[in-house]
Protein backbone atom coordinates (compact mmCIF):
# COMPACT_ATOMS: atom_id res chain seq x y z
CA UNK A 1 22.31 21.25 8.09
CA UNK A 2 18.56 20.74 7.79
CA UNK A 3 19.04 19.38 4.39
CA UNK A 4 21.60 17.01 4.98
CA UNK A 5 19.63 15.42 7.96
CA UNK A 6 16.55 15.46 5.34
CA UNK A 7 18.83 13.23 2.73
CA UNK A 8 20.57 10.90 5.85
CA UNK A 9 16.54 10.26 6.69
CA UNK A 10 15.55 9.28 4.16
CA UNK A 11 18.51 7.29 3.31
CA UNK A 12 17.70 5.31 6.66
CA UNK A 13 14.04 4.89 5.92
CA UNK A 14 15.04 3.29 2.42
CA UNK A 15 17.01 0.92 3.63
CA UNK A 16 14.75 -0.02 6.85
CA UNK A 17 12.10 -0.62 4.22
CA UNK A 18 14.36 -2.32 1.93
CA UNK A 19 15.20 -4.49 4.88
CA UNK A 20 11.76 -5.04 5.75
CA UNK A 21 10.68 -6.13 2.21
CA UNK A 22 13.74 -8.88 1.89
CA UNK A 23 12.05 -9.97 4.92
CA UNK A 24 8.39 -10.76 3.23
CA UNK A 25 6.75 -7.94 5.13
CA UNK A 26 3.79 -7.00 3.13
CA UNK A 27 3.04 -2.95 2.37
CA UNK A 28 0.69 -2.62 4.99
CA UNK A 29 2.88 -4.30 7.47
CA UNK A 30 5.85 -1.79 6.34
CA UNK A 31 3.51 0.97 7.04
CA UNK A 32 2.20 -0.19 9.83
CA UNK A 33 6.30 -0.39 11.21
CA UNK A 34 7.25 2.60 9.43
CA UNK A 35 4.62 5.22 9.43
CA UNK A 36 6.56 7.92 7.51
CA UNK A 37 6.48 4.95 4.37
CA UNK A 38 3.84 6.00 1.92
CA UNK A 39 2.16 3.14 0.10
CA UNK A 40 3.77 4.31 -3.00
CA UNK A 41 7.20 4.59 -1.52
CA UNK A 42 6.95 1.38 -0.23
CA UNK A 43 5.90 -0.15 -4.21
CA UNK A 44 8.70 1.73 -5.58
CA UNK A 45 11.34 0.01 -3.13
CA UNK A 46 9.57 -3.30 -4.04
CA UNK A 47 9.80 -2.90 -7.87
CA UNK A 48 13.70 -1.58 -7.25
CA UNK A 49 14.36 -4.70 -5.26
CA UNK A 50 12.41 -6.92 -7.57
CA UNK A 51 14.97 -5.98 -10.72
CA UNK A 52 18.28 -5.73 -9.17
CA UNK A 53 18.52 -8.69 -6.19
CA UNK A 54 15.23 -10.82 -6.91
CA UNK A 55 13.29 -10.26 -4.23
CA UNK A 56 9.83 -12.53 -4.58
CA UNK A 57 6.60 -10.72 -4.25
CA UNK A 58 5.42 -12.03 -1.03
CA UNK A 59 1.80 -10.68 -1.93
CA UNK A 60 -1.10 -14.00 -2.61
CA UNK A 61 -2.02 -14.35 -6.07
CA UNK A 62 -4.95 -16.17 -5.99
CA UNK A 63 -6.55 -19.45 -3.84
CA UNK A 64 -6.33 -21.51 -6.44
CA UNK A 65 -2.42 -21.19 -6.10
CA UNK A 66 -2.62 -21.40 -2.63
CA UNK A 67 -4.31 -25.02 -3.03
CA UNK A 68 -1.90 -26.39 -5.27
CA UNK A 69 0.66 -25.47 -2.89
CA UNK A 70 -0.58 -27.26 0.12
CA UNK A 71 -1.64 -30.01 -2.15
CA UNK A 72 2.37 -30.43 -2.90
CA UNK A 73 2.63 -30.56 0.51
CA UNK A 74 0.59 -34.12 0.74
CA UNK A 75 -2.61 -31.92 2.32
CA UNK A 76 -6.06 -32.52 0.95
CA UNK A 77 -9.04 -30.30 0.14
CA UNK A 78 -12.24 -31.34 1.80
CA UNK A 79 -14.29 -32.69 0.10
CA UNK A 80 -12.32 -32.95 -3.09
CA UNK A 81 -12.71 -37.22 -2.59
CA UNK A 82 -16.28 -36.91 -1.33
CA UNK A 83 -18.91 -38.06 -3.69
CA UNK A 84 -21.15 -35.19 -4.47
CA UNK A 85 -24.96 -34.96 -2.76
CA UNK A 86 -27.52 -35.69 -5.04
CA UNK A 87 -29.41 -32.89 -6.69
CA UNK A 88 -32.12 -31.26 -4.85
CA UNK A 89 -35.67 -31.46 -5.48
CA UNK A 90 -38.35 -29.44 -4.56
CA UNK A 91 -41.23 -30.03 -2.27
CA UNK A 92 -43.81 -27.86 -1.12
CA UNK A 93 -41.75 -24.93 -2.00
CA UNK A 94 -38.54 -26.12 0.13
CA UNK A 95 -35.41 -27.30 -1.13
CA UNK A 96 -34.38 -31.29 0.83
CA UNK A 97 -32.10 -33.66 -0.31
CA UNK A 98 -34.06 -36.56 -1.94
């Protein structure tokens, strides 16, 4: 009996955490809702749901991404118009703007 409550457990806590990755939850927010989800558990349910249904990596891959994505959007990065500051010079040991 033990062991058949064991497998139906588990079975439940792969499919919560399935569930939870389809909806973009991150690792440490699947742990955080699941605590009996080790971080490798978690990885190997992403990677299984990655081949068979597709499901995106919701992780950030770098800023540079992240910029061209909001650019798309019509948003702008400060500063990216501005004309740059002249270069600095040095006087009596401190840096000003000439």
């Amino acid at each position: 009996m033990s062991e058949a409550l064991d497998r139906l457990r588990k079975a439940m806590l792969t499919e919560q955490v399935r569930v939870a990755l389809r909806n973009g939850l991150t690792i440490a927010e699947v742990q955080a809702k699941y605590p009996t989800a080790t971080k490798r558990f978690v990885e190997e349910q992403r990677a299984f749901l990655r081949q068979t249904e597709g499901v995106p990596d919701p992780r950030r891959v770098s800023v540079a991404d992240e910029v061209v994505a909001l650019s798309d959007q019509g948003l702008k990065v400060r500063g990216r118009d501005r004309p740059k500051p002249p270069p600095p010079s040095t006087q009596a040991g401190f840096w000003t703007w000439t």
